[in-house]
C-alpha atoms as a PDB file:
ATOM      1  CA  UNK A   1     -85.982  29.565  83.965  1.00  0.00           C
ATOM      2  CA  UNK A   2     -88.582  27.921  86.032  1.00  0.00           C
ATOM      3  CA  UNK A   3     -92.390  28.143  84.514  1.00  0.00           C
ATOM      4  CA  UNK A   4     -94.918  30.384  85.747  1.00  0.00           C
ATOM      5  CA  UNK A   5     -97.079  28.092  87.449  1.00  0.00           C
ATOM      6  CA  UNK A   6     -94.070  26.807  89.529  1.00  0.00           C
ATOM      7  CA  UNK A   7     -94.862  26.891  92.942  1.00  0.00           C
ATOM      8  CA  UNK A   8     -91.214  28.045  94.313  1.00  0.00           C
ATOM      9  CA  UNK A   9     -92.181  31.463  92.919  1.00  0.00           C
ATOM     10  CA  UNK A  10     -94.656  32.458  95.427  1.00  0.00           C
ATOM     11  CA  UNK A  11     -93.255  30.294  97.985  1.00  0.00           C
ATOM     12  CA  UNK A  12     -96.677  28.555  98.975  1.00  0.00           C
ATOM     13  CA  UNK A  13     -98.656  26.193  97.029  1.00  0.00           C
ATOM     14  CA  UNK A  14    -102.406  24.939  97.302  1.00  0.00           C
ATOM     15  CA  UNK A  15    -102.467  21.483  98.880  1.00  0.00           C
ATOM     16  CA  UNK A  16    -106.473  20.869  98.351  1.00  0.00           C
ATOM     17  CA  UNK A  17    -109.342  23.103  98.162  1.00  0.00           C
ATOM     18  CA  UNK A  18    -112.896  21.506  98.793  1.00  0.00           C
ATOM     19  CA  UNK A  19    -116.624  22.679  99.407  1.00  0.00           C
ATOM     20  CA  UNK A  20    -117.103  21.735 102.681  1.00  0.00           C
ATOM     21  CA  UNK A  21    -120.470  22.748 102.861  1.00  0.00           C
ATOM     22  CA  UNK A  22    -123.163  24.095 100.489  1.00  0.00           C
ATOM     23  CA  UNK A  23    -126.656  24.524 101.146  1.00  0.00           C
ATOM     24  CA  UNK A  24    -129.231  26.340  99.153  1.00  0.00           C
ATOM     25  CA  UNK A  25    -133.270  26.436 100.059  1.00  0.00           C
ATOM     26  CA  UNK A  26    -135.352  27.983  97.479  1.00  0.00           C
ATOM     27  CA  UNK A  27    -137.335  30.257  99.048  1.00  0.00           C
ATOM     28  CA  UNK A  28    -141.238  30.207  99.226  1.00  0.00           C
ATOM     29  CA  UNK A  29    -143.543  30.729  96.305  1.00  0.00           C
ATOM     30  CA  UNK A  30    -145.695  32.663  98.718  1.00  0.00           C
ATOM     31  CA  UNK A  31    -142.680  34.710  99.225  1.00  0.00           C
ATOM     32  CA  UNK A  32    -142.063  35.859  96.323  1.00  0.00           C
ATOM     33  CA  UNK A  33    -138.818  35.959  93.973  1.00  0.00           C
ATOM     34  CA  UNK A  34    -136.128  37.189  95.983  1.00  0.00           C
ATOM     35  CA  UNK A  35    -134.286  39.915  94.738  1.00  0.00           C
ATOM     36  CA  UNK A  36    -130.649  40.800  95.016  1.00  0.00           C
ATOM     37  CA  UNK A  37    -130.904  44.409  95.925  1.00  0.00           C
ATOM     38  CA  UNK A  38    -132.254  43.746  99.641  1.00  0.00           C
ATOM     39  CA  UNK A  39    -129.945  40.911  99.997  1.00  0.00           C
ATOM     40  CA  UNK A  40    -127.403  40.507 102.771  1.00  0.00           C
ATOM     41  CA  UNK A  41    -124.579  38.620 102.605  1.00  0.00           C
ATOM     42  CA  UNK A  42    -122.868  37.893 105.924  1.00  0.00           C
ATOM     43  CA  UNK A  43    -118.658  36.707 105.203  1.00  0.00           C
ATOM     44  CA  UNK A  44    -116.649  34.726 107.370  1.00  0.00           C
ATOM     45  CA  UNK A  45    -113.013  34.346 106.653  1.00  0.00           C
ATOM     46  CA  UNK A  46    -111.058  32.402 109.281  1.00  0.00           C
ATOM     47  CA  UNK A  47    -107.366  30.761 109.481  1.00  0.00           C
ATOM     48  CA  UNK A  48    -105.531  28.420 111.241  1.00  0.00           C
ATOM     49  CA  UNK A  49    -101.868  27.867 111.047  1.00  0.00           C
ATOM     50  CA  UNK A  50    -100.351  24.391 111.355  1.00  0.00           C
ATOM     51  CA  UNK A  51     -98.394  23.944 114.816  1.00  0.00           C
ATOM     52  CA  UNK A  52     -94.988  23.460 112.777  1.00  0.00           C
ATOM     53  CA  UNK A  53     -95.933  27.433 110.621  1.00  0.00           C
ATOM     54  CA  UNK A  54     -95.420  24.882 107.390  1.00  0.00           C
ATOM     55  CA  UNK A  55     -99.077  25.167 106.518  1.00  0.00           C
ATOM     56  CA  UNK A  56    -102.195  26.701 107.415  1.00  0.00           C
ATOM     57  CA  UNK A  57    -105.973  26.701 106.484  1.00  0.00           C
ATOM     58  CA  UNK A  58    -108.475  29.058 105.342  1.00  0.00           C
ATOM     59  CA  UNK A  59    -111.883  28.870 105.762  1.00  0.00           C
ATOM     60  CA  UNK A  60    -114.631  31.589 103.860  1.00  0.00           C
ATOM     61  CA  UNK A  61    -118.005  31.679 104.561  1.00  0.00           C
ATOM     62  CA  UNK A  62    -120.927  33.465 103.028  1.00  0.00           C
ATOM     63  CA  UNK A  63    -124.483  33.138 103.770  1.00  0.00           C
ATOM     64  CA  UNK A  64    -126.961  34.854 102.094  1.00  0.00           C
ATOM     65  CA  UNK A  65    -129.846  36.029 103.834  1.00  0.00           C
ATOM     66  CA  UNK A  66    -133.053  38.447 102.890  1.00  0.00           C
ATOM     67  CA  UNK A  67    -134.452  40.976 105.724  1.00  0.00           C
ATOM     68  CA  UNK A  68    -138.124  39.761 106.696  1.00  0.00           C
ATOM     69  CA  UNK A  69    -138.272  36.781 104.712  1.00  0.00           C
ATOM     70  CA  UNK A  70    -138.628  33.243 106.482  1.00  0.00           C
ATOM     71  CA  UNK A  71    -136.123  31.186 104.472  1.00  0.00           C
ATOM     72  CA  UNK A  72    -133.039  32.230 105.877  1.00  0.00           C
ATOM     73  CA  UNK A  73    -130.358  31.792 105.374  1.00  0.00           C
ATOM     74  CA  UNK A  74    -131.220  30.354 101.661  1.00  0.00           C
ATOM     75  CA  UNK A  75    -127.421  30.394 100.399  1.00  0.00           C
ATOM     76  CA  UNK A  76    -124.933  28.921 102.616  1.00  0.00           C
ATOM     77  CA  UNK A  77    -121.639  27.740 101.179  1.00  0.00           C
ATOM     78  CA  UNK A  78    -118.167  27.053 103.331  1.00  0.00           C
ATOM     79  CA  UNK A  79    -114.845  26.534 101.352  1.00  0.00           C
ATOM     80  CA  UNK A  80    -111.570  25.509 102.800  1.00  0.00           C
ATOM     81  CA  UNK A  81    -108.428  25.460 101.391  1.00  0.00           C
ATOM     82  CA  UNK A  82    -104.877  24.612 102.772  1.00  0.00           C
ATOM     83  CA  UNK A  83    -101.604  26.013 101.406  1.00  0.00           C
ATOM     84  CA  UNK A  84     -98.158  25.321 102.956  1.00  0.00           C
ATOM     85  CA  UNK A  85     -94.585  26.363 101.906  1.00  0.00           C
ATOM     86  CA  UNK A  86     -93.236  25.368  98.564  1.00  0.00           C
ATOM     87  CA  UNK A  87     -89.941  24.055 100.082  1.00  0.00           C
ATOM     88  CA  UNK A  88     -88.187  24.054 103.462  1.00  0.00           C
ATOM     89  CA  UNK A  89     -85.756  27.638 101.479  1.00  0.00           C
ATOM     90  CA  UNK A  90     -89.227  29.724 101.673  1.00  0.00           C
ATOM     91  CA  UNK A  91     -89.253  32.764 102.817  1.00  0.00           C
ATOM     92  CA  UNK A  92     -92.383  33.136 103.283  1.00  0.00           C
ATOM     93  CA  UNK A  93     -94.469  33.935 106.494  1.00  0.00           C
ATOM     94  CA  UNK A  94     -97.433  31.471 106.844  1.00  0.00           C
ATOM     95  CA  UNK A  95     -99.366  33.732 109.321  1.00  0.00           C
ATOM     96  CA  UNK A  96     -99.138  36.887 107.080  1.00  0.00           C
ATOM     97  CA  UNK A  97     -99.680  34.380 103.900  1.00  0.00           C
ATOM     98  CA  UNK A  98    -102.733  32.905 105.787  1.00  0.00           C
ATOM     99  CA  UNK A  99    -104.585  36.426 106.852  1.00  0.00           C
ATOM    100  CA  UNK A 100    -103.679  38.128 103.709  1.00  0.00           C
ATOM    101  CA  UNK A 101    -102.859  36.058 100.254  1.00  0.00           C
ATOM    102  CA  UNK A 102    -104.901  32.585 101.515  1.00  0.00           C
ATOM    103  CA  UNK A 103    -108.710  34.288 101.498  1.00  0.00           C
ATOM    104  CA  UNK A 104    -107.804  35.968  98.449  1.00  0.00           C
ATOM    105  CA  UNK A 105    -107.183  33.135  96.669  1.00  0.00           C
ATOM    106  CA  UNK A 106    -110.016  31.244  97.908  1.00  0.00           C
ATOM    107  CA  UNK A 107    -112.612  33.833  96.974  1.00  0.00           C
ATOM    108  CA  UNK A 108    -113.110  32.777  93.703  1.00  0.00           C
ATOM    109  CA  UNK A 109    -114.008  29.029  95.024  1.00  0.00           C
ATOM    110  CA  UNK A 110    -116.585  30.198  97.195  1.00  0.00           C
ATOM    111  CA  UNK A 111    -118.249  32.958  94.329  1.00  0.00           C
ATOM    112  CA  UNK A 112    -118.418  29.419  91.961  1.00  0.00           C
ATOM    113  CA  UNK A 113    -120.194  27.446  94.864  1.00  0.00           C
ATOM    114  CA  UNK A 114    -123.070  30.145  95.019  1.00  0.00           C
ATOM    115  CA  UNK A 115    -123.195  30.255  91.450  1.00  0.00           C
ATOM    116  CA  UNK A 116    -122.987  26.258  91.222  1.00  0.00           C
ATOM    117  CA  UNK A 117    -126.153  25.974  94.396  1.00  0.00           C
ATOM    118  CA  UNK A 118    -128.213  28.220  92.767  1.00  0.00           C
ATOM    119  CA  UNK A 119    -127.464  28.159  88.970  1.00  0.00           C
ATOM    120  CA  UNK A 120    -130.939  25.872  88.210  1.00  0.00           C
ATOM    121  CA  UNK A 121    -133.426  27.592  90.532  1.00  0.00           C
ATOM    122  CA  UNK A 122    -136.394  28.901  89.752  1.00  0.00           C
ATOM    123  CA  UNK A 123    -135.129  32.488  90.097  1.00  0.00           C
ATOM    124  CA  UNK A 124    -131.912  32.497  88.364  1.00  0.00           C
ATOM    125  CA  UNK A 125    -128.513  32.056  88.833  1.00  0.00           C
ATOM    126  CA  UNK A 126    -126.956  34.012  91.836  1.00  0.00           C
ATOM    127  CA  UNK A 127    -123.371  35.779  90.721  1.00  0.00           C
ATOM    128  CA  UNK A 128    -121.503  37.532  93.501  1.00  0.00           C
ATOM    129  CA  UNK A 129    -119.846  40.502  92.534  1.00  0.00           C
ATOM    130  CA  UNK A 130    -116.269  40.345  92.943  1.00  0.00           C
ATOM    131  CA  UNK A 131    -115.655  41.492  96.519  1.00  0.00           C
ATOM    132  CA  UNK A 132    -112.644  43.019  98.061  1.00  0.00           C
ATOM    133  CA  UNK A 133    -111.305  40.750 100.420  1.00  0.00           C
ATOM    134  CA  UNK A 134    -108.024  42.514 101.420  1.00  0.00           C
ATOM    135  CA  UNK A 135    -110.264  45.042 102.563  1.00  0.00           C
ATOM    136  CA  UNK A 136    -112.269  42.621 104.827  1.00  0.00           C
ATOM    137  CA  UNK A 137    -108.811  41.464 106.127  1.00  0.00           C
ATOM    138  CA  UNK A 138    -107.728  44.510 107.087  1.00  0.00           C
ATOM    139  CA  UNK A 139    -110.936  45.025 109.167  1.00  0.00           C
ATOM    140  CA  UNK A 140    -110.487  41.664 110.142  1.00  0.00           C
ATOM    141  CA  UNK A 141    -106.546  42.658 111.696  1.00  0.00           C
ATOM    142  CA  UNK A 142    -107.847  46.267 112.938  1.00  0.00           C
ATOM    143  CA  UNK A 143    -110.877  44.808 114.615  1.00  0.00           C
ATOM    144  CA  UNK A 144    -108.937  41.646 116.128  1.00  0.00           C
ATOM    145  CA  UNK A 145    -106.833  42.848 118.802  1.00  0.00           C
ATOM    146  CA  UNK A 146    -110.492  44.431 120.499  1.00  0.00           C
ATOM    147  CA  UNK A 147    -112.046  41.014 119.826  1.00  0.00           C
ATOM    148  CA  UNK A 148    -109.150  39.516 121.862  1.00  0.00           C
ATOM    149  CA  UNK A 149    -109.635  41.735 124.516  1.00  0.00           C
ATOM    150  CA  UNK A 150    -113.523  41.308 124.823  1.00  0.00           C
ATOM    151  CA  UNK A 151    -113.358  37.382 124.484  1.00  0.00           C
ATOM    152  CA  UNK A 152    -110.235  35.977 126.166  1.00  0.00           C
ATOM    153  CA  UNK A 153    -111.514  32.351 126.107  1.00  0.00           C
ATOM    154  CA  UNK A 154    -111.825  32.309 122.677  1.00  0.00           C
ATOM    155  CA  UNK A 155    -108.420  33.768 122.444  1.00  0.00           C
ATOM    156  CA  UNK A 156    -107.132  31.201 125.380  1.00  0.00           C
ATOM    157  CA  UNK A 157    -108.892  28.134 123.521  1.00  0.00           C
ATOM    158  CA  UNK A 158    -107.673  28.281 119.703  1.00  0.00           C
ATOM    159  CA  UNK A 159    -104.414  30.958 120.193  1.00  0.00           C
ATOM    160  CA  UNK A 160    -103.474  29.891 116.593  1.00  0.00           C
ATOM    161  CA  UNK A 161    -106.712  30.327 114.833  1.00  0.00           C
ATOM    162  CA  UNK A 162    -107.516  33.771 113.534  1.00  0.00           C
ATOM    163  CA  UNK A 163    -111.672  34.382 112.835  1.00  0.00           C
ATOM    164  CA  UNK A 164    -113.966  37.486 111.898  1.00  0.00           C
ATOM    165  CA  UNK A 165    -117.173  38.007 110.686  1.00  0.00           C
ATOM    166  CA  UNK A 166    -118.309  40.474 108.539  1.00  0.00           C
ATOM    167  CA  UNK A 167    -121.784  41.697 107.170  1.00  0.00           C
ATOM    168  CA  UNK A 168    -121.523  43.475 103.577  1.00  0.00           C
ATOM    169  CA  UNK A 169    -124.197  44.194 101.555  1.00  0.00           C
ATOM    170  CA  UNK A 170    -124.233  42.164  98.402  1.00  0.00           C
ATOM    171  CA  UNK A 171    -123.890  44.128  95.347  1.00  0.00           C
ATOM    172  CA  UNK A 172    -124.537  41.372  93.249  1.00  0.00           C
ATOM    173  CA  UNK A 173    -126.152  40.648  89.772  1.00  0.00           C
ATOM    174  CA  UNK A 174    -127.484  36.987  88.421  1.00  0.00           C
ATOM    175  CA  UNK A 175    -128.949  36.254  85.351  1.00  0.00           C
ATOM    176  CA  UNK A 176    -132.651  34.956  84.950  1.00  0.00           C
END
Protein backbone atom coordinates (compact mmCIF):
# COMPACT_ATOMS: atom_id res chain seq x y z
CA UNK A 1 0.00 0.00 0.00
CA UNK A 2 1.83 3.05 -1.02
CA UNK A 3 1.98 6.01 1.83
CA UNK A 4 -0.05 8.98 1.75
CA UNK A 5 2.40 11.44 0.87
CA UNK A 6 3.37 9.36 -2.25
CA UNK A 7 3.30 11.38 -5.11
CA UNK A 8 1.80 8.62 -7.69
CA UNK A 9 -1.49 9.25 -5.87
CA UNK A 10 -2.30 12.56 -7.21
CA UNK A 11 -0.32 12.07 -10.21
CA UNK A 12 1.70 15.47 -9.93
CA UNK A 13 4.26 16.38 -7.50
CA UNK A 14 5.84 19.84 -6.41
CA UNK A 15 9.26 20.23 -8.02
CA UNK A 16 10.24 23.68 -6.06
CA UNK A 17 8.28 26.43 -4.70
CA UNK A 18 10.18 29.82 -4.03
CA UNK A 19 9.33 33.58 -3.14
CA UNK A 20 10.26 35.19 -6.04
CA UNK A 21 9.55 38.44 -4.89
CA UNK A 22 8.49 40.13 -1.61
CA UNK A 23 8.36 43.64 -0.89
CA UNK A 24 6.82 45.40 2.01
CA UNK A 25 7.07 49.47 2.69
CA UNK A 26 5.76 50.54 5.94
CA UNK A 27 3.65 53.13 5.35
CA UNK A 28 4.04 56.80 6.64
CA UNK A 29 3.78 57.86 10.24
CA UNK A 30 2.01 60.90 8.91
CA UNK A 31 -0.31 58.47 7.41
CA UNK A 32 -1.46 56.89 9.92
CA UNK A 33 -1.81 53.02 10.89
CA UNK A 34 -3.31 51.39 8.08
CA UNK A 35 -6.17 49.43 8.68
CA UNK A 36 -7.38 46.25 7.10
CA UNK A 37 -10.97 47.10 6.53
CA UNK A 38 -10.25 49.70 3.57
CA UNK A 39 -7.64 47.49 2.23
CA UNK A 40 -7.51 46.16 -1.31
CA UNK A 41 -5.89 43.35 -2.31
CA UNK A 42 -5.37 42.97 -6.06
CA UNK A 43 -4.56 38.72 -7.04
CA UNK A 44 -2.80 37.54 -9.90
CA UNK A 45 -2.74 33.88 -10.61
CA UNK A 46 -1.02 32.93 -13.88
CA UNK A 47 0.28 29.47 -15.53
CA UNK A 48 2.41 28.26 -17.97
CA UNK A 49 2.64 24.77 -19.19
CA UNK A 50 5.96 23.22 -20.22
CA UNK A 51 6.17 22.69 -24.18
CA UNK A 52 6.38 18.74 -23.59
CA UNK A 53 2.55 19.10 -21.04
CA UNK A 54 5.10 17.21 -18.37
CA UNK A 55 5.16 20.27 -16.18
CA UNK A 56 3.89 23.61 -15.76
CA UNK A 57 4.25 26.74 -13.48
CA UNK A 58 2.14 28.80 -11.37
CA UNK A 59 2.63 32.09 -10.49
CA UNK A 60 0.20 34.11 -7.56
CA UNK A 61 0.40 37.49 -6.94
CA UNK A 62 -1.09 39.75 -4.33
CA UNK A 63 -0.46 43.28 -3.70
CA UNK A 64 -1.91 45.07 -1.14
CA UNK A 65 -2.86 48.48 -1.60
CA UNK A 66 -4.96 51.26 0.59
CA UNK A 67 -7.40 53.82 -1.38
CA UNK A 68 -5.88 57.48 -0.96
CA UNK A 69 -2.86 56.64 0.78
CA UNK A 70 0.66 57.37 -0.90
CA UNK A 71 2.52 54.14 -0.08
CA UNK A 72 1.18 51.90 -2.49
CA UNK A 73 1.38 49.21 -3.05
CA UNK A 74 2.96 48.49 0.64
CA UNK A 75 2.60 44.51 0.38
CA UNK A 76 3.80 42.94 -2.68
CA UNK A 77 4.71 39.27 -2.64
CA UNK A 78 5.05 36.83 -5.97
CA UNK A 79 5.30 32.97 -5.41
CA UNK A 80 6.00 30.42 -8.03
CA UNK A 81 5.79 26.98 -7.91
CA UNK A 82 6.29 24.17 -10.56
CA UNK A 83 4.63 20.74 -10.46
CA UNK A 84 4.98 18.09 -13.22
CA UNK A 85 3.64 14.48 -13.54
CA UNK A 86 4.57 11.89 -11.00
CA UNK A 87 5.56 9.33 -13.71
CA UNK A 88 5.34 8.99 -17.49
CA UNK A 89 1.59 6.27 -16.39
CA UNK A 90 -0.18 9.70 -15.16
CA UNK A 91 -3.23 10.39 -16.06
CA UNK A 92 -3.32 13.48 -15.30
CA UNK A 93 -3.99 16.68 -17.45
CA UNK A 94 -1.27 19.36 -16.78
CA UNK A 95 -3.40 22.25 -18.24
CA UNK A 96 -6.52 21.44 -16.09
CA UNK A 97 -3.92 20.54 -13.07
CA UNK A 98 -2.21 23.96 -13.74
CA UNK A 99 -5.57 26.34 -13.86
CA UNK A 100 -7.29 24.45 -11.20
CA UNK A 101 -5.24 22.23 -8.42
CA UNK A 102 -1.62 24.32 -8.99
CA UNK A 103 -2.98 27.96 -7.46
CA UNK A 104 -4.68 26.10 -4.89
CA UNK A 105 -1.88 24.64 -3.62
CA UNK A 106 0.24 27.57 -3.80
CA UNK A 107 -2.09 29.81 -1.83
CA UNK A 108 -0.94 28.96 1.33
CA UNK A 109 2.85 30.00 0.25
CA UNK A 110 1.88 33.29 -0.73
CA UNK A 111 -0.67 33.95 2.69
CA UNK A 112 2.91 32.94 4.76
CA UNK A 113 4.99 35.52 2.65
CA UNK A 114 2.55 38.44 3.72
CA UNK A 115 2.52 37.21 7.07
CA UNK A 116 6.48 36.63 7.00
CA UNK A 117 6.99 40.73 5.24
CA UNK A 118 4.97 42.19 7.63
CA UNK A 119 5.03 40.06 10.86
CA UNK A 120 7.63 42.80 12.76
CA UNK A 121 6.10 46.10 11.63
CA UNK A 122 5.08 48.65 13.53
CA UNK A 123 1.39 47.88 12.92
CA UNK A 124 1.12 44.26 13.31
CA UNK A 125 1.25 41.27 11.58
CA UNK A 126 -0.89 41.12 8.31
CA UNK A 127 -2.96 37.52 8.09
CA UNK A 128 -4.92 36.99 4.90
CA UNK A 129 -8.01 35.32 5.33
CA UNK A 130 -8.18 32.16 3.60
CA UNK A 131 -9.44 33.03 0.12
CA UNK A 132 -11.26 30.96 -2.37
CA UNK A 133 -9.16 30.44 -5.17
CA UNK A 134 -11.23 27.92 -7.23
CA UNK A 135 -13.56 30.62 -7.32
CA UNK A 136 -11.01 33.14 -8.79
CA UNK A 137 -10.19 30.35 -11.35
CA UNK A 138 -13.34 29.95 -12.49
CA UNK A 139 -13.60 33.73 -13.19
CA UNK A 140 -10.31 33.43 -14.42
CA UNK A 141 -11.68 30.46 -17.29
CA UNK A 142 -15.18 32.40 -17.77
CA UNK A 143 -13.49 35.72 -18.26
CA UNK A 144 -10.54 34.26 -20.55
CA UNK A 145 -11.97 33.43 -23.75
CA UNK A 146 -13.25 37.56 -23.87
CA UNK A 147 -9.70 38.48 -22.83
CA UNK A 148 -8.50 36.47 -25.88
CA UNK A 149 -10.71 38.09 -28.04
CA UNK A 150 -9.95 41.76 -26.89
CA UNK A 151 -6.05 41.18 -26.84
CA UNK A 152 -4.96 38.83 -29.64
CA UNK A 153 -1.23 39.71 -29.28
CA UNK A 154 -1.10 38.69 -25.99
CA UNK A 155 -2.85 35.57 -26.98
CA UNK A 156 -0.46 35.30 -30.31
CA UNK A 157 2.78 35.99 -28.08
CA UNK A 158 2.59 33.43 -25.00
CA UNK A 159 -0.37 30.81 -26.54
CA UNK A 160 0.67 28.50 -23.62
CA UNK A 161 0.56 30.86 -20.75
CA UNK A 162 -2.78 31.37 -19.08
CA UNK A 163 -3.00 34.99 -16.84
CA UNK A 164 -5.87 36.99 -14.95
CA UNK A 165 -6.08 39.53 -12.60
CA UNK A 166 -8.40 39.95 -10.06
CA UNK A 167 -9.28 42.73 -7.43
CA UNK A 168 -11.01 41.27 -4.12
CA UNK A 169 -11.45 43.02 -1.20
CA UNK A 170 -9.37 41.71 1.63
CA UNK A 171 -11.30 40.39 4.42
CA UNK A 172 -8.46 39.98 6.47
CA UNK A 173 -7.54 40.10 10.26
CA UNK A 174 -3.75 40.54 11.82
CA UNK A 175 -2.83 40.67 15.18
CA UNK A 176 -1.20 43.84 16.87
Amino acid sequence: MPELHDANLSGVRMDWVYVRELFFKDPEPSEGKPTLPEATATISLEHAIAADAQSCTNRLTIELSIPGKTTNPFVRAVVEARFSKASEKSVVDISQFASLQGPVIVMPFLRDAVATATGKSRFGQILLAPINVQSLTAQAAATAPQAAATEPQAAATAPQAAADRKSTRLNSSHAN
